[in-house]
PDB file of N, CA and C in Angstrom:
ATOM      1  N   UNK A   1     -53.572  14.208  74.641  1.00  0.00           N
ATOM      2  CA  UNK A   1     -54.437  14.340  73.488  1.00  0.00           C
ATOM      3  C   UNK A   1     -54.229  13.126  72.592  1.00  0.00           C
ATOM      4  N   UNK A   2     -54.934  12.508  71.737  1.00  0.00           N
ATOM      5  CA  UNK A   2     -55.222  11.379  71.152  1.00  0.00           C
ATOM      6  C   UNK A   2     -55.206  12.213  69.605  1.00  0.00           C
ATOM      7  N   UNK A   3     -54.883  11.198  68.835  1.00  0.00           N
ATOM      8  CA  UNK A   3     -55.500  11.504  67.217  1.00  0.00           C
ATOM      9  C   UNK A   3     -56.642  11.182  66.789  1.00  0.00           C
ATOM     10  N   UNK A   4     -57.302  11.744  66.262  1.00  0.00           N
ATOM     11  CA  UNK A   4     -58.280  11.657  66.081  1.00  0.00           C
ATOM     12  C   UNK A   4     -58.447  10.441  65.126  1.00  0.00           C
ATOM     13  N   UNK A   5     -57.497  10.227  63.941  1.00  0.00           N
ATOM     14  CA  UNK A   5     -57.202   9.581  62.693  1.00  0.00           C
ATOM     15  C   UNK A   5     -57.006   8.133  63.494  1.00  0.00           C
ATOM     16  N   UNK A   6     -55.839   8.200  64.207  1.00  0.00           N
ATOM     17  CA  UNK A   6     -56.165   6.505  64.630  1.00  0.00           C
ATOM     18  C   UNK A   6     -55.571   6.064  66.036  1.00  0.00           C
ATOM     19  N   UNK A   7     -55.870   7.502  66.876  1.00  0.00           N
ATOM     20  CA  UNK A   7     -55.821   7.057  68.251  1.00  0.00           C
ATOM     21  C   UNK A   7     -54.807   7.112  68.838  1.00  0.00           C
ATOM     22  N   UNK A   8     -53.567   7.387  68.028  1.00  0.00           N
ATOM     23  CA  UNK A   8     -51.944   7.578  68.844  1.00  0.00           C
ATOM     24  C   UNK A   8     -51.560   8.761  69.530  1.00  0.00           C
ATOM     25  N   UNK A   9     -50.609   8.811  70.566  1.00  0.00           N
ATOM     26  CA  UNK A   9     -50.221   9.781  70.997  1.00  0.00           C
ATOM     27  C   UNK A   9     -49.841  10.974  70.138  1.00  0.00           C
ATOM     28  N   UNK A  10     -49.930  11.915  70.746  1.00  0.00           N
ATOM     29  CA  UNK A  10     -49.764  13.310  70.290  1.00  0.00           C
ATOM     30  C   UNK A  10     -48.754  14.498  70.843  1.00  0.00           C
ATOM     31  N   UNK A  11     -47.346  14.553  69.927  1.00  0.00           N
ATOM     32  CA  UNK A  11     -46.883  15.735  71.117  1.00  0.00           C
ATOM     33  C   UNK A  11     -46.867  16.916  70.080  1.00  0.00           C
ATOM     34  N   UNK A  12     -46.545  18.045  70.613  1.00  0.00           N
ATOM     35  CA  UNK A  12     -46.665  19.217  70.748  1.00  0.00           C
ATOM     36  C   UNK A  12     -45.408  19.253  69.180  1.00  0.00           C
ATOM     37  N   UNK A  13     -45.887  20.602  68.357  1.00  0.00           N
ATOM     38  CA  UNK A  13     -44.961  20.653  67.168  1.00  0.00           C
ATOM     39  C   UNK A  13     -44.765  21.921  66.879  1.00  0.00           C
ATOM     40  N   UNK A  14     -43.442  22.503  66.904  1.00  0.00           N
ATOM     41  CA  UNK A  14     -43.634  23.697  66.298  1.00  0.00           C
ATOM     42  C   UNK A  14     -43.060  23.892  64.471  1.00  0.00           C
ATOM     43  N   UNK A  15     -44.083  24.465  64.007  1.00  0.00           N
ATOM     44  CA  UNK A  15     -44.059  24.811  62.379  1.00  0.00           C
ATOM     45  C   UNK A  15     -43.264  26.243  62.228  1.00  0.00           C
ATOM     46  N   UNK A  16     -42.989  26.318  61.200  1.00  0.00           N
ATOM     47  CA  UNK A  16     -41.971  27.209  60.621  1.00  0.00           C
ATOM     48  C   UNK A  16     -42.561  27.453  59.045  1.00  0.00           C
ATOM     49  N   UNK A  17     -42.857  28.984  58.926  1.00  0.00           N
ATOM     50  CA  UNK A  17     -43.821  28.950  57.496  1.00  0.00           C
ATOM     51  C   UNK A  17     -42.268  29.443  56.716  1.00  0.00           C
ATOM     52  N   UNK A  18     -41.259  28.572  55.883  1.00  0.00           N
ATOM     53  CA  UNK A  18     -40.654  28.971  55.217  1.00  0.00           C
ATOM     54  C   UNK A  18     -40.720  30.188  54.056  1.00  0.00           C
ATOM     55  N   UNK A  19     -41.849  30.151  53.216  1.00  0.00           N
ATOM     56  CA  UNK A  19     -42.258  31.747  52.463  1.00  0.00           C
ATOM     57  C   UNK A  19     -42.847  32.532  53.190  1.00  0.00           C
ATOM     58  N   UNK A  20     -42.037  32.976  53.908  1.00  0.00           N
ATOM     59  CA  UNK A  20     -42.796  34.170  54.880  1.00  0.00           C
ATOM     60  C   UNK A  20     -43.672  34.723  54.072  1.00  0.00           C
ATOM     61  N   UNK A  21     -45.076  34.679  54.308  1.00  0.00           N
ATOM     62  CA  UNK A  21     -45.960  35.578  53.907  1.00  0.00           C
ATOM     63  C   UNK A  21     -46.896  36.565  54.772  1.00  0.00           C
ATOM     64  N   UNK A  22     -47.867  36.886  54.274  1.00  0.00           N
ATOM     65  CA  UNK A  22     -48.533  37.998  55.154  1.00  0.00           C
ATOM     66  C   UNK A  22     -48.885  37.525  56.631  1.00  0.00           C
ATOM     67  N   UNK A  23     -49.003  36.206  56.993  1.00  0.00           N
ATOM     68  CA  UNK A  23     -49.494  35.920  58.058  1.00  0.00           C
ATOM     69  C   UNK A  23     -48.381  35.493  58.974  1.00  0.00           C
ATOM     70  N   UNK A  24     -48.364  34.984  59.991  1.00  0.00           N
ATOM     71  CA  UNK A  24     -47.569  34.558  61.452  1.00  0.00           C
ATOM     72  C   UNK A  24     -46.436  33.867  60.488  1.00  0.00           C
ATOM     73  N   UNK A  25     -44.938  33.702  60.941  1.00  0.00           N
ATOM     74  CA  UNK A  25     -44.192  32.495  60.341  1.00  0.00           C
ATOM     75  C   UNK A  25     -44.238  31.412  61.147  1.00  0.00           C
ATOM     76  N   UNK A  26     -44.222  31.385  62.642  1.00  0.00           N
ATOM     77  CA  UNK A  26     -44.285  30.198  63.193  1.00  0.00           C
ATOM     78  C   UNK A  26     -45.947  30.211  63.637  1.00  0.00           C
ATOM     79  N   UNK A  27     -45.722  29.119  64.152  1.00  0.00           N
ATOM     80  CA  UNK A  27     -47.249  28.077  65.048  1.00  0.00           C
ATOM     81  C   UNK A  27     -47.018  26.540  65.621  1.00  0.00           C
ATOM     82  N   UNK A  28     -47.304  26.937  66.461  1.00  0.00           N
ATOM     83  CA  UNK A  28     -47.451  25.834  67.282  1.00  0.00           C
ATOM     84  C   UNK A  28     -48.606  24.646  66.497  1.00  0.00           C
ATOM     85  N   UNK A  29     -48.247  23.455  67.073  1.00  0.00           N
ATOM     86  CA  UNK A  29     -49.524  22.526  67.021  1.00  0.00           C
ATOM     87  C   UNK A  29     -49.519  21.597  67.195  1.00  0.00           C
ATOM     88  N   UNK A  30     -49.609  20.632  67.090  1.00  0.00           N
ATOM     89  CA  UNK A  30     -49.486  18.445  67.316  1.00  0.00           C
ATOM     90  C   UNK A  30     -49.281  17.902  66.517  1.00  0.00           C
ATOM     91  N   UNK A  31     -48.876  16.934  66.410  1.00  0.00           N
ATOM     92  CA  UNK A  31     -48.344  16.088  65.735  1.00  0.00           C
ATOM     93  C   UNK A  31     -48.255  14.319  66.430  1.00  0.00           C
ATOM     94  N   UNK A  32     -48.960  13.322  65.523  1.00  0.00           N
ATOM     95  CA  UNK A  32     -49.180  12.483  66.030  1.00  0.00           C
ATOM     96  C   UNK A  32     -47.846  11.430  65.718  1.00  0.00           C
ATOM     97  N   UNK A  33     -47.380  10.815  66.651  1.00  0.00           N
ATOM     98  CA  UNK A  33     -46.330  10.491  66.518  1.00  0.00           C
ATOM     99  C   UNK A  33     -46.482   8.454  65.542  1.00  0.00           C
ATOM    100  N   UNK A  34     -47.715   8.278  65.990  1.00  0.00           N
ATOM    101  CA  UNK A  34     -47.964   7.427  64.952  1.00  0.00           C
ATOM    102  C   UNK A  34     -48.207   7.244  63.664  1.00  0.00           C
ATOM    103  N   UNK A  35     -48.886   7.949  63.077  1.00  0.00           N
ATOM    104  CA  UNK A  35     -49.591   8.243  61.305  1.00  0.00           C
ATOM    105  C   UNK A  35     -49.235   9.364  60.832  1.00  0.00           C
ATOM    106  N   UNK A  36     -48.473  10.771  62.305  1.00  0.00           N
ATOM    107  CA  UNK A  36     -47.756  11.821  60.904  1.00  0.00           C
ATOM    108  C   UNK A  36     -48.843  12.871  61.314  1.00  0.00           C
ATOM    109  N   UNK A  37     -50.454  12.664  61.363  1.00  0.00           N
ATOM    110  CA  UNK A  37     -50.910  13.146  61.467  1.00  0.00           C
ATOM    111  C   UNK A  37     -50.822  14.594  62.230  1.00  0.00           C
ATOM    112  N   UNK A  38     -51.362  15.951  61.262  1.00  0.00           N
ATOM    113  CA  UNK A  38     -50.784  17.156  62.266  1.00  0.00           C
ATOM    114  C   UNK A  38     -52.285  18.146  62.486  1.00  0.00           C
ATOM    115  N   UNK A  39     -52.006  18.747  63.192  1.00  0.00           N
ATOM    116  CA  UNK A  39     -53.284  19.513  63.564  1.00  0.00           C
ATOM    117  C   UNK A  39     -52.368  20.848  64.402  1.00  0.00           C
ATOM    118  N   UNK A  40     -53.245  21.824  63.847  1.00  0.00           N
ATOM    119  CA  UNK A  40     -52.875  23.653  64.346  1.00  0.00           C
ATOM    120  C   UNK A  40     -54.018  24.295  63.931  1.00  0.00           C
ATOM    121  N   UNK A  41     -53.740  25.556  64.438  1.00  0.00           N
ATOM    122  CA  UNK A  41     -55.155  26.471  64.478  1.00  0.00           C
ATOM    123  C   UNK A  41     -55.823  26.564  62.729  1.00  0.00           C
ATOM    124  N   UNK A  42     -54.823  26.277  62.330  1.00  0.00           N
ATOM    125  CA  UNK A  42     -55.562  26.625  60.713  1.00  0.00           C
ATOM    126  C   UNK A  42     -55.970  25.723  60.466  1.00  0.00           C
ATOM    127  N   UNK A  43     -55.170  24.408  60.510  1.00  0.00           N
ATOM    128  CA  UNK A  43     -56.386  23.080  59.876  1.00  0.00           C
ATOM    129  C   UNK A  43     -57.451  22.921  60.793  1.00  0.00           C
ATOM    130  N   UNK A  44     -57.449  22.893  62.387  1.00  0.00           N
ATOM    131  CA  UNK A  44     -58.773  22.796  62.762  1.00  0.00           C
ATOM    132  C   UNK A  44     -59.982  23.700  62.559  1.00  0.00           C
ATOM    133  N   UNK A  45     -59.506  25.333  62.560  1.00  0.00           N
ATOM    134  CA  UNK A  45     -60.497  25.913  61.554  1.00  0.00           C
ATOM    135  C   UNK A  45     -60.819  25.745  60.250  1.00  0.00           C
ATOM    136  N   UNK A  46     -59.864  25.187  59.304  1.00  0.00           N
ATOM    137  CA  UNK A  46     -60.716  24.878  58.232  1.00  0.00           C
ATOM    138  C   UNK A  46     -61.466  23.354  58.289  1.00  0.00           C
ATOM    139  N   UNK A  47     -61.478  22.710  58.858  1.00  0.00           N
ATOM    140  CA  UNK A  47     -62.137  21.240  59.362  1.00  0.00           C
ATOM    141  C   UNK A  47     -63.192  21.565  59.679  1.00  0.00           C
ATOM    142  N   UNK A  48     -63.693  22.558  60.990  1.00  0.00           N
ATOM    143  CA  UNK A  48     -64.852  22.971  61.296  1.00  0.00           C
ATOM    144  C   UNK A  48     -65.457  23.906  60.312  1.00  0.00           C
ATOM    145  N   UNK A  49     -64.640  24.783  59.687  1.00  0.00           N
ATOM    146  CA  UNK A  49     -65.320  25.285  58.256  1.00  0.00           C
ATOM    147  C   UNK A  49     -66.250  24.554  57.386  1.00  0.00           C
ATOM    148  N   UNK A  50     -65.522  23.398  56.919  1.00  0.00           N
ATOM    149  CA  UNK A  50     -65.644  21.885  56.136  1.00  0.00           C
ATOM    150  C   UNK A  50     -66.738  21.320  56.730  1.00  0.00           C
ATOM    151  N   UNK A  51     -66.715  21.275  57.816  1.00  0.00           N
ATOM    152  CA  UNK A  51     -68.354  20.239  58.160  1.00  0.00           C
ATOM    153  C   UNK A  51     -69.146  20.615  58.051  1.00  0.00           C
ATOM    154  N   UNK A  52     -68.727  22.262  58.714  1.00  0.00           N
ATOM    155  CA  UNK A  52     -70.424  23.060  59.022  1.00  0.00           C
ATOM    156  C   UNK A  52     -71.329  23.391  57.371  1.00  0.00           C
ATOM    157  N   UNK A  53     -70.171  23.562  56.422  1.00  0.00           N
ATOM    158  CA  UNK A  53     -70.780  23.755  54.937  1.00  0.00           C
ATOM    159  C   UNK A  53     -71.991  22.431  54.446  1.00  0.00           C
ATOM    160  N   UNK A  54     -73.426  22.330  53.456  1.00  0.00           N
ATOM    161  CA  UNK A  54     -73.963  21.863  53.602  1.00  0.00           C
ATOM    162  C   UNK A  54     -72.755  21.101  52.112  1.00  0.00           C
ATOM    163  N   UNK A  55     -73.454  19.849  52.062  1.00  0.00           N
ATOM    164  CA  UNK A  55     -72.627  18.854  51.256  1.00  0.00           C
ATOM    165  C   UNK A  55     -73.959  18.965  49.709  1.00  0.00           C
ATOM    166  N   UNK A  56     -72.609  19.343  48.619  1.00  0.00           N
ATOM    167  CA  UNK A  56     -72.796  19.183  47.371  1.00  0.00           C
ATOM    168  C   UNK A  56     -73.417  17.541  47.140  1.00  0.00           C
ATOM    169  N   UNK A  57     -72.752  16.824  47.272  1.00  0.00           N
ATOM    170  CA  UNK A  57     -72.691  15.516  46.897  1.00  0.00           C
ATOM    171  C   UNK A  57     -74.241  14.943  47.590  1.00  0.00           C
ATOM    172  N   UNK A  58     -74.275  15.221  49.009  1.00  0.00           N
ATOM    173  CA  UNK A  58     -75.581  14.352  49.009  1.00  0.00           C
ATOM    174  C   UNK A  58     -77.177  15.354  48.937  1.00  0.00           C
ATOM    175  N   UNK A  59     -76.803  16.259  47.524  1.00  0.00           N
ATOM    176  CA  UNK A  59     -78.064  17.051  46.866  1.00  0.00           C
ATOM    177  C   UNK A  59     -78.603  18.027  48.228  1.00  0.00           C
ATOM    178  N   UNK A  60     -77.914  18.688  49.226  1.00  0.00           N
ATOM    179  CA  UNK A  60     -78.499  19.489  50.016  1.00  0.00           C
ATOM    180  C   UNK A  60     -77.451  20.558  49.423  1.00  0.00           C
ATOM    181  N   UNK A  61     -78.535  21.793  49.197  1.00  0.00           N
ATOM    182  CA  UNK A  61     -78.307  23.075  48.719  1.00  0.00           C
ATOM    183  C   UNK A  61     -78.227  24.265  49.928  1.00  0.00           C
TER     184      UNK A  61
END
């Protein structure tokens, strides 16, 4: 898998939600070993959340 951000390798990361709250404490996900960059099920659902919404800024309601 590639980054999307700037193309570097990607390995595998596991997260640890320190304030355990209502949801999962761990998750898996990637992590780009060049820029830091991370990606798991929650940021890529909110990313695809994020696009599909119509944009304030360029006046579509």
């Amino acid at each position: 898998m590639d980054c999307q951000r700037c193309h570097g390798f990607m390995v595998t990361e596991h997260f640890e939600d320190i304030f355990v709250g209502a949801g999962p404490t761990r998750a898996a996900g990637w992590r780009c070993v060049n820029c830091g960059e991370l990606y798991d099920a929650l940021v890529l659902s909110h990313r695809i959340h994020q696009h599909s919404q119509p944009s304030v800024e360029n006046g579509i309601d």
